[in-house]
C-alpha atoms as a PDB file:
ATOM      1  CA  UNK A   1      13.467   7.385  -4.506  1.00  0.00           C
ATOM      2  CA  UNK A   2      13.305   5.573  -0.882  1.00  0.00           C
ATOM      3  CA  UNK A   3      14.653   8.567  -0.121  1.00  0.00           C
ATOM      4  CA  UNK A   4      11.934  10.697  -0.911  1.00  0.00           C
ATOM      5  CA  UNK A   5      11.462  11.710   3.190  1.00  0.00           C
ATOM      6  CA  UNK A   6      10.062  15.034   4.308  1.00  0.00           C
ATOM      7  CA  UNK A   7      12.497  16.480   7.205  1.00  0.00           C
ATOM      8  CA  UNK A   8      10.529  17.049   9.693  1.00  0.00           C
ATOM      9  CA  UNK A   9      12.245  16.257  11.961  1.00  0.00           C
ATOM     10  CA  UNK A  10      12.229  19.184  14.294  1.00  0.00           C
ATOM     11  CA  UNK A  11       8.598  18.706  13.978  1.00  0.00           C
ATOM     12  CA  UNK A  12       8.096  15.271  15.639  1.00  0.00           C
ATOM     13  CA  UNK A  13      10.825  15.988  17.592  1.00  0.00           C
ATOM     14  CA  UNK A  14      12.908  12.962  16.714  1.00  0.00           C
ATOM     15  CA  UNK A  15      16.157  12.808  15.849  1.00  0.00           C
ATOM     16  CA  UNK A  16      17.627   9.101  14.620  1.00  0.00           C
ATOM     17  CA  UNK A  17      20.687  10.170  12.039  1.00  0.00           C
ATOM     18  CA  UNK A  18      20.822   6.748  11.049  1.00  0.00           C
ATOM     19  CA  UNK A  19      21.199   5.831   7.221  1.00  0.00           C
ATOM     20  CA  UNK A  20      18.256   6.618   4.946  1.00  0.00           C
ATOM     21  CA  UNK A  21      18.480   2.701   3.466  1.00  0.00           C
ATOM     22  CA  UNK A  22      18.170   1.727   7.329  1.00  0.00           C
ATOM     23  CA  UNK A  23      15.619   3.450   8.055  1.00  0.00           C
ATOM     24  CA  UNK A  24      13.813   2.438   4.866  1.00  0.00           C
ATOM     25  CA  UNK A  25      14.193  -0.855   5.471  1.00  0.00           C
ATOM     26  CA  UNK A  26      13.038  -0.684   9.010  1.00  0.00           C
ATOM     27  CA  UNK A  27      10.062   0.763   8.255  1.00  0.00           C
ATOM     28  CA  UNK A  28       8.925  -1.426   4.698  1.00  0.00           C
ATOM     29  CA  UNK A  29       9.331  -4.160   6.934  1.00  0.00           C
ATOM     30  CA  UNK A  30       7.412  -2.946   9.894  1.00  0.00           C
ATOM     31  CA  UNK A  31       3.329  -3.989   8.687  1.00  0.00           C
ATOM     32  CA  UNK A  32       2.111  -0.476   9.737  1.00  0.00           C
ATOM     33  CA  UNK A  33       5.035   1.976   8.908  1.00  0.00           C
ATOM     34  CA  UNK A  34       5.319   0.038   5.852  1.00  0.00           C
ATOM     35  CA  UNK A  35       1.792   0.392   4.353  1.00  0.00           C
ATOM     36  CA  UNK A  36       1.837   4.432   5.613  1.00  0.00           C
ATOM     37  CA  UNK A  37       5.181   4.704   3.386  1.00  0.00           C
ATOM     38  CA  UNK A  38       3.010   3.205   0.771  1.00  0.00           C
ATOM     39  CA  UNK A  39       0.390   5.352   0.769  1.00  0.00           C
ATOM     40  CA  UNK A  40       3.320   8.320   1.060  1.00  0.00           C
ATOM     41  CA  UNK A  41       4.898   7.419  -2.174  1.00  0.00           C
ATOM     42  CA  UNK A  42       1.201   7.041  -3.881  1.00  0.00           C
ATOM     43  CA  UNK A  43      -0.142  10.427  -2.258  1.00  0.00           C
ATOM     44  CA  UNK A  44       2.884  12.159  -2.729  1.00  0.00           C
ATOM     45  CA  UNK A  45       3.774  11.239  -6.188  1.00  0.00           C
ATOM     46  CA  UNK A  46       3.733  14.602  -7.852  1.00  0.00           C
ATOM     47  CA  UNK A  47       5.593  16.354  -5.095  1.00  0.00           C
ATOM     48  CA  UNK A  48       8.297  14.201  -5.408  1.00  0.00           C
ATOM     49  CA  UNK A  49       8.506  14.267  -9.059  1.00  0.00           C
ATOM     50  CA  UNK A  50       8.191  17.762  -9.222  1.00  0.00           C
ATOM     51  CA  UNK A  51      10.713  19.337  -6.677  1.00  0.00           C
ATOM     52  CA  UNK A  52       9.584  23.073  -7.393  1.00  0.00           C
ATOM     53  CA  UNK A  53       6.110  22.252  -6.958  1.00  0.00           C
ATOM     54  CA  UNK A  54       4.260  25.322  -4.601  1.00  0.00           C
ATOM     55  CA  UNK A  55       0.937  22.848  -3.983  1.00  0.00           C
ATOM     56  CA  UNK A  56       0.857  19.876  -1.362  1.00  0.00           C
ATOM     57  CA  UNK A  57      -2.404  17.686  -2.159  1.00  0.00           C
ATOM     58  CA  UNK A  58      -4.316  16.885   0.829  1.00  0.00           C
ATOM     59  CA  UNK A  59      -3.815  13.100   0.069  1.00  0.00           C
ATOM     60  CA  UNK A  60      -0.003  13.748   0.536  1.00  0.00           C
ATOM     61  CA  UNK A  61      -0.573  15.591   3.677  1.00  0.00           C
ATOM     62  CA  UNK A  62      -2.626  13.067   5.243  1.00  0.00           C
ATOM     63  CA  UNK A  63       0.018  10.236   4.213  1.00  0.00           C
ATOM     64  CA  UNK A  64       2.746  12.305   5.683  1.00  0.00           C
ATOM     65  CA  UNK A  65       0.697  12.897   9.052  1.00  0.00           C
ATOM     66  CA  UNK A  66      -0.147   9.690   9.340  1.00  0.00           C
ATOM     67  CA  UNK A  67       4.010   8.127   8.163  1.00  0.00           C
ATOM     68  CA  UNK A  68       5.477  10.049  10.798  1.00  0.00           C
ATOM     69  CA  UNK A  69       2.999   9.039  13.811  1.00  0.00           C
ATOM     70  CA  UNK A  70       5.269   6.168  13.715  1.00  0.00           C
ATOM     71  CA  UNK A  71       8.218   5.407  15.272  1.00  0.00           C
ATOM     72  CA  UNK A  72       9.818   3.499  12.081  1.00  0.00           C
ATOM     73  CA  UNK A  73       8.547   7.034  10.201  1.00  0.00           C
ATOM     74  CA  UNK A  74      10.117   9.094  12.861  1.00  0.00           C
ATOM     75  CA  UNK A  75      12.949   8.160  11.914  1.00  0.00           C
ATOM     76  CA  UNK A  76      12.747   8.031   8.476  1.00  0.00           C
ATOM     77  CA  UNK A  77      12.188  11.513   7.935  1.00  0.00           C
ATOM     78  CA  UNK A  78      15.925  12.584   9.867  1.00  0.00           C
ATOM     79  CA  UNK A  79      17.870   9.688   7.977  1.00  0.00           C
ATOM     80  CA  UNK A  80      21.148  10.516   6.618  1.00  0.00           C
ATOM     81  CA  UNK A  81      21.844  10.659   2.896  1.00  0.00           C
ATOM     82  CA  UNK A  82      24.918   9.077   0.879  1.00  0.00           C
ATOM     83  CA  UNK A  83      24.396  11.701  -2.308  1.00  0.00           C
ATOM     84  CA  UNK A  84      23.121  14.656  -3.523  1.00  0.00           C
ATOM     85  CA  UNK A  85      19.819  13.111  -5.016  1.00  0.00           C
ATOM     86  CA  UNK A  86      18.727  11.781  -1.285  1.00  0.00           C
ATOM     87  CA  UNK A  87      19.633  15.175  -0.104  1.00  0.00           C
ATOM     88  CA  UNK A  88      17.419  16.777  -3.363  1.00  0.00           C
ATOM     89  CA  UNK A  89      14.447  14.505  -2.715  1.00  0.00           C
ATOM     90  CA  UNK A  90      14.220  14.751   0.790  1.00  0.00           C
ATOM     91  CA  UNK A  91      14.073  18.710   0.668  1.00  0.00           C
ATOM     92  CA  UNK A  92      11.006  18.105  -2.129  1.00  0.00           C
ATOM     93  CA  UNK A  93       8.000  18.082   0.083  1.00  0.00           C
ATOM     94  CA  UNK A  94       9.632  20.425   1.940  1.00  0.00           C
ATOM     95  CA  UNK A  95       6.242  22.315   0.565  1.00  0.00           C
ATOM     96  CA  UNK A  96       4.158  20.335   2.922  1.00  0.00           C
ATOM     97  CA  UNK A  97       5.014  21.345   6.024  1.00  0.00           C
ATOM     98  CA  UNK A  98       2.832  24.361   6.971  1.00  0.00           C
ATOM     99  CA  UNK A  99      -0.219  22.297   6.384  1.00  0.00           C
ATOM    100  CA  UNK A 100       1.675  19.460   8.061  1.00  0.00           C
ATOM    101  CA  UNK A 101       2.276  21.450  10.811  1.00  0.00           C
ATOM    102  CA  UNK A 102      -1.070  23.006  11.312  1.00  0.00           C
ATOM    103  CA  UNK A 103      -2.802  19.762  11.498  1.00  0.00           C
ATOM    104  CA  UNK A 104      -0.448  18.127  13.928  1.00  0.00           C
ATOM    105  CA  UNK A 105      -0.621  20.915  16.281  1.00  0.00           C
ATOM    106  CA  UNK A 106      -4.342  21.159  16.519  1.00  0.00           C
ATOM    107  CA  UNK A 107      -6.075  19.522  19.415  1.00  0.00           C
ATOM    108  CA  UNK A 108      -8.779  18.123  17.334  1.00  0.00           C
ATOM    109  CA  UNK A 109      -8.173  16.681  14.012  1.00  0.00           C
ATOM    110  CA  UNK A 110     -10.296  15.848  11.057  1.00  0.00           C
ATOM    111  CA  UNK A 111     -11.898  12.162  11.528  1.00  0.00           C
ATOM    112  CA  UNK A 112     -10.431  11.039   7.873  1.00  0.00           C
ATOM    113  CA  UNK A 113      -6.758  12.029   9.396  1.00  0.00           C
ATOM    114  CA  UNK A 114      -7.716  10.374  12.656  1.00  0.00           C
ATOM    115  CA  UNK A 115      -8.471   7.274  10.338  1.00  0.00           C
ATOM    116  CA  UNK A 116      -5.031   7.730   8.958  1.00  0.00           C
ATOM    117  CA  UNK A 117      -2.986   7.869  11.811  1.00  0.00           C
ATOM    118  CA  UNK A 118      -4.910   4.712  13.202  1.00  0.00           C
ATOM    119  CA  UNK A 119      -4.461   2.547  10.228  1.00  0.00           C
ATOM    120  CA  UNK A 120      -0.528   3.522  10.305  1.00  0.00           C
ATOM    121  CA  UNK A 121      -0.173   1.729  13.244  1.00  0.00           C
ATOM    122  CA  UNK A 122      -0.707  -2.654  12.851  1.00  0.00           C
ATOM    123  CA  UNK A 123      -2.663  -2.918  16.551  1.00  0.00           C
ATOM    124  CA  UNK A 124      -4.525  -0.336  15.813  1.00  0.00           C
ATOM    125  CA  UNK A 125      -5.261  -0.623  12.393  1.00  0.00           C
ATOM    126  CA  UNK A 126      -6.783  -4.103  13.344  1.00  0.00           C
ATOM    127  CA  UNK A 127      -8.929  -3.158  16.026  1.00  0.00           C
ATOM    128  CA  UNK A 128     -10.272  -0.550  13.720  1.00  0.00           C
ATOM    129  CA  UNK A 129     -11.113  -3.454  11.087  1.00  0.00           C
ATOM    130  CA  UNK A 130     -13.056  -5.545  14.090  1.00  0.00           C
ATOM    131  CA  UNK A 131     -15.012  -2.073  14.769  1.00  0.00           C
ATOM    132  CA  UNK A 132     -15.811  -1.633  10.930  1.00  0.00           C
ATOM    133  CA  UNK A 133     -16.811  -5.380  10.945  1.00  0.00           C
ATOM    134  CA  UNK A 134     -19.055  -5.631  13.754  1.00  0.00           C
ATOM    135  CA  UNK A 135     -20.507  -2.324  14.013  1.00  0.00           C
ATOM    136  CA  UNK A 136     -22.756  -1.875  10.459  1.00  0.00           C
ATOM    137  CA  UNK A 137     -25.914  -2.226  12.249  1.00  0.00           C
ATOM    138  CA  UNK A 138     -25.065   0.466  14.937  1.00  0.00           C
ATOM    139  CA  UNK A 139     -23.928   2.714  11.153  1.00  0.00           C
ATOM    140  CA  UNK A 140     -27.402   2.057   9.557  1.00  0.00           C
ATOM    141  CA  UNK A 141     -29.076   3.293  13.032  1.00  0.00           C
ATOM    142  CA  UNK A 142     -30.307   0.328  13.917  1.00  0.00           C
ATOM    143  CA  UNK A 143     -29.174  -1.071  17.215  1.00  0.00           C
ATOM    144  CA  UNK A 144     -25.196  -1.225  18.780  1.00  0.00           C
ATOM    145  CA  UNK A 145     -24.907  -5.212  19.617  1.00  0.00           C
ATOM    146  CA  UNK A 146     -22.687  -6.876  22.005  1.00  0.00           C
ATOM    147  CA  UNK A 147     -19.981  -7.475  19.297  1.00  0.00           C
ATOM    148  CA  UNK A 148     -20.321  -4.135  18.755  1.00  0.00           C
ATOM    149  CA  UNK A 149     -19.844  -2.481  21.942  1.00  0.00           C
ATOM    150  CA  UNK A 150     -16.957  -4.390  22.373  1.00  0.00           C
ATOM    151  CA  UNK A 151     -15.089  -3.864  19.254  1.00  0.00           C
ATOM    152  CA  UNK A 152     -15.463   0.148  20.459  1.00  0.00           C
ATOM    153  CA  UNK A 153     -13.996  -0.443  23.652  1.00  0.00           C
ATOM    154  CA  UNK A 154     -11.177  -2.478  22.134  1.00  0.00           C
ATOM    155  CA  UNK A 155     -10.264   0.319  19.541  1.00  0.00           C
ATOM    156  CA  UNK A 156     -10.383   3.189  22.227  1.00  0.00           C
ATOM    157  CA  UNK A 157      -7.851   1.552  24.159  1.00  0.00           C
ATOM    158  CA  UNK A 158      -5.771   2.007  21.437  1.00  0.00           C
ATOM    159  CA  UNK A 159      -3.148   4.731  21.595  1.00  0.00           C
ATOM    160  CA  UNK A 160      -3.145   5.800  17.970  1.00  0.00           C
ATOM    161  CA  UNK A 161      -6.959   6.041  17.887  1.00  0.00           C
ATOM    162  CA  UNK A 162      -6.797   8.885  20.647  1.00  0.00           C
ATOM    163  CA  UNK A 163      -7.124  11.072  18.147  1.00  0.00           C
ATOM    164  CA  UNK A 164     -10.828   9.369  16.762  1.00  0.00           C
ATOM    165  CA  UNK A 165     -12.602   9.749  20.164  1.00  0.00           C
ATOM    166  CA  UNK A 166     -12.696  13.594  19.553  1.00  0.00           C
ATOM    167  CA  UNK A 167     -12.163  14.216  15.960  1.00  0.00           C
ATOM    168  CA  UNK A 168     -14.611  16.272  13.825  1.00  0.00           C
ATOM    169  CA  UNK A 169     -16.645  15.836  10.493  1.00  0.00           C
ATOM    170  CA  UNK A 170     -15.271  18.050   7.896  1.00  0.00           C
ATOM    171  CA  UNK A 171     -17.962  17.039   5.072  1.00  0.00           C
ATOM    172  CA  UNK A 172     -15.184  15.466   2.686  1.00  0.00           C
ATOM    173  CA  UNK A 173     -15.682  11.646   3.830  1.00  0.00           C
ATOM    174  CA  UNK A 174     -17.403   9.437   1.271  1.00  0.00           C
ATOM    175  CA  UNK A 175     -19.435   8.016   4.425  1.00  0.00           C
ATOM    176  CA  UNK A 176     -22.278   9.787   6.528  1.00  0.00           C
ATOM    177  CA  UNK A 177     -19.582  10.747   9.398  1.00  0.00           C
ATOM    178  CA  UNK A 178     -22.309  12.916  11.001  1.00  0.00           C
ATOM    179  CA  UNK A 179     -24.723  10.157  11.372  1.00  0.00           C
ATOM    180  CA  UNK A 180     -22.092   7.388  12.449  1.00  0.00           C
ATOM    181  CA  UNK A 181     -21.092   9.786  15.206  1.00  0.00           C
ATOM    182  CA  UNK A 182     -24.872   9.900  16.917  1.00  0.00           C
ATOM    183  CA  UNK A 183     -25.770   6.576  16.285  1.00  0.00           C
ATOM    184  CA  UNK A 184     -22.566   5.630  18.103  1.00  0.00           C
ATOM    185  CA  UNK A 185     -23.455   8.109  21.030  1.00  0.00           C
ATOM    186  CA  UNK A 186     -27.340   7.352  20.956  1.00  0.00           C
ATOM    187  CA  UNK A 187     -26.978   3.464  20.468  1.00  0.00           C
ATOM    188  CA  UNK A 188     -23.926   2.447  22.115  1.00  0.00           C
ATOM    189  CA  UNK A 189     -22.722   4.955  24.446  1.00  0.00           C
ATOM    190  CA  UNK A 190     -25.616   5.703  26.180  1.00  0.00           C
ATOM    191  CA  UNK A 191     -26.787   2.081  26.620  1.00  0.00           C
ATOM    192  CA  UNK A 192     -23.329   0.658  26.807  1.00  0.00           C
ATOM    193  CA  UNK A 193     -24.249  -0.484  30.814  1.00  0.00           C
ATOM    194  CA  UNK A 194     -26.304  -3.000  29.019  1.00  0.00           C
ATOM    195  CA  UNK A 195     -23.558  -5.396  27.609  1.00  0.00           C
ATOM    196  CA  UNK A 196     -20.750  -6.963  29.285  1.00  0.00           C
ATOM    197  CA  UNK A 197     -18.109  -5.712  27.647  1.00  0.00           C
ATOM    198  CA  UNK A 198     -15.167  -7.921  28.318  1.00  0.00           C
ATOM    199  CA  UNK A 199     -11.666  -7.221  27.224  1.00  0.00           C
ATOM    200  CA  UNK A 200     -10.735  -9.432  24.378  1.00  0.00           C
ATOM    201  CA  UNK A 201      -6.644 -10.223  23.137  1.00  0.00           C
ATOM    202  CA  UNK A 202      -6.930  -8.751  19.588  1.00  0.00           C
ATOM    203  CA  UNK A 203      -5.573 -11.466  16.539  1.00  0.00           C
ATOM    204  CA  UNK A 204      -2.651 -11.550  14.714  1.00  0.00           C
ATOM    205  CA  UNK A 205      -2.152  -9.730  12.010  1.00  0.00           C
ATOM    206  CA  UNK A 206      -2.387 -12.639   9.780  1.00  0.00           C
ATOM    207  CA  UNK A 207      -6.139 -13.846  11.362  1.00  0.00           C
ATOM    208  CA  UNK A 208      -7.194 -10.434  10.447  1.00  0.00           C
ATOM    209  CA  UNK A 209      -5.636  -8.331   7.566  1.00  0.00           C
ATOM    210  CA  UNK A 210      -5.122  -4.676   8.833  1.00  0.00           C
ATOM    211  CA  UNK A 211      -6.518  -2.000   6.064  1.00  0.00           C
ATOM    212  CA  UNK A 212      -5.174   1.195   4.609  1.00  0.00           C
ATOM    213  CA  UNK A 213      -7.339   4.130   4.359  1.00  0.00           C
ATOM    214  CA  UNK A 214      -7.117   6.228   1.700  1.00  0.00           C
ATOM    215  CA  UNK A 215      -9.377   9.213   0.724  1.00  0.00           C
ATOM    216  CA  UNK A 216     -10.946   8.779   4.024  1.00  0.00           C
ATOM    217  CA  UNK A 217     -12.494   5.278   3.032  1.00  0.00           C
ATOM    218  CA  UNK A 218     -10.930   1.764   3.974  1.00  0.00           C
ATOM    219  CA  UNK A 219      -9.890   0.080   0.738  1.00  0.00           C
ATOM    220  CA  UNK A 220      -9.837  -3.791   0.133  1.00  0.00           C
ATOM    221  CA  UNK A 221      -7.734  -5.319   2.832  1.00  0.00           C
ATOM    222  CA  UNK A 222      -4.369  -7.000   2.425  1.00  0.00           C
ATOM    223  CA  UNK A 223      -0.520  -6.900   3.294  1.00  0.00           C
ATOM    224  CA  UNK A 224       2.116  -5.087   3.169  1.00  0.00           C
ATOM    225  CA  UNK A 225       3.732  -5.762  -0.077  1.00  0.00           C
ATOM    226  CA  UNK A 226       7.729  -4.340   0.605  1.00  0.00           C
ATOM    227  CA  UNK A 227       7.468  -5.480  -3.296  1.00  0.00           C
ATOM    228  CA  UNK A 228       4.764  -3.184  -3.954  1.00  0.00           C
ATOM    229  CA  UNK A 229       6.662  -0.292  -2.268  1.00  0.00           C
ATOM    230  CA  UNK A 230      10.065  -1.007  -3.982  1.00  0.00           C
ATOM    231  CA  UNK A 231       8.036  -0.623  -7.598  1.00  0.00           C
ATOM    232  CA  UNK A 232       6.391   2.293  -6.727  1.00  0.00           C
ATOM    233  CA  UNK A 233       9.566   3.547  -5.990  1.00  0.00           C
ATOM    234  CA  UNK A 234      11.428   2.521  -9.076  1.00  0.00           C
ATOM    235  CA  UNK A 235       8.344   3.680 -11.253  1.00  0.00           C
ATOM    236  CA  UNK A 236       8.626   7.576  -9.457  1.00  0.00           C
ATOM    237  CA  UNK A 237      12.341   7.509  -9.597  1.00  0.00           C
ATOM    238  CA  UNK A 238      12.368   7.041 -13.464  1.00  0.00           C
ATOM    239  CA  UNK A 239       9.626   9.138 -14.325  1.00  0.00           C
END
């Protein structure tokens, strides 16, 4: 069921051929490839079961999107097989990629996948956490503080939050997206020349725990658990 690896590898335009139990391996042990293969084998449960299946949920989509904007992913998704079930499971999702494909290849993506793609990667992921930590005033409306300010301009020197400086509301969050996006550019943006916003070394991963984001929301922090993974694998496999 490690195995379970969409190729797309055309796609990303990545080609590793290295074993599939390397490449899993690489990237359960790798804090951000590891929790997006995670939330793969979670989202994607009932492609994977279900081979014939003719529906991709959005969930798996977005876990796919945001597994493969990593390098560990990358190559995960060209791996080589050893038997026929590797080779069966990895042509499951197969399913996915026309919606997988139209997302990538839009220049602006929804702000729930942008979320994705930066919580797949550990740096990023983190400076995403300081943001969400320091910013809730600036979310109610109320004012954009120091802390604040600078948390933004750590996260959009990130390169996997590219994607969140122009992404778009699509309705589905579980947050006000519309309003975080105007308090942002009312509050902070606009009065940024206010604050001295100095560039700060982000912590270690184990000062502050990265999150996952799933359904567009950021669930309870905590880390990667390659124990975790390996269950959710043996629970699919034998289903």
């Amino acid at each position: 069921m490690w195995y379970n690896m969409l190729p797309l590898a055309a796609l990303v335009g990545f080609v590793s051929g290295i074993p599939c139990e390397d490449a899993r391996l690489k990237c359960a042990y790798r804090n951000g490839c590891g929790k997006a293969l995670q939330n793969y084998l979670m989202g994607c449960s009932d492609v994977l079961r279900d081979i014939q299946s003719t529906h991709c949920p959005e969930i798996c989509q977005h876990s796919l999107i945001a597994l493969i904007s990593t390098n560990e992913g990358k190559a995960l998704m060209d791996c080589e097989c050893k038997d026929s079930n590797c080779e069966e499971q990895k042509r499951g999702p197969e399913i996915c990629r026309p919606e997988v494909t139209k997302i990538i290849e839009s220049p602006v993506v929804s702000c729930r996948v942008a979320q994705w793609i930066c919580n797949a990667d550990a740096q990023c992921s983190t400076a995403f956490e300081y943001y969400r930590r320091n910013c809730k005033a600036m979310f109610h409306g109320k004012k954009c503080t120091p802390k604040c300010s600078n948390s933004i301009s750590i996260l959009r020197r990130q390169t996997k939050a590219t994607h969140l400086k122009t992404c778009k509301c699509d309705g589905t969050e579980d947050y006000d997206c519309v309003a975080i996006q105007r308090n942002m550019n009312k509050l902070c943006f606009h009065n940024h020349h206010r604050y001295n916003v100095t560039k700060t070394k982000l912590p270690t991963n184990e000062e502050i725990p990265t999150v996952i984001v799933q359904n567009g929301s950021t669930s309870p922090r905590y880390q990667t658990s390659v124990a975790l993974v390996w269950f959710m694998a043996v629970l699919l496999w034998t289903r």
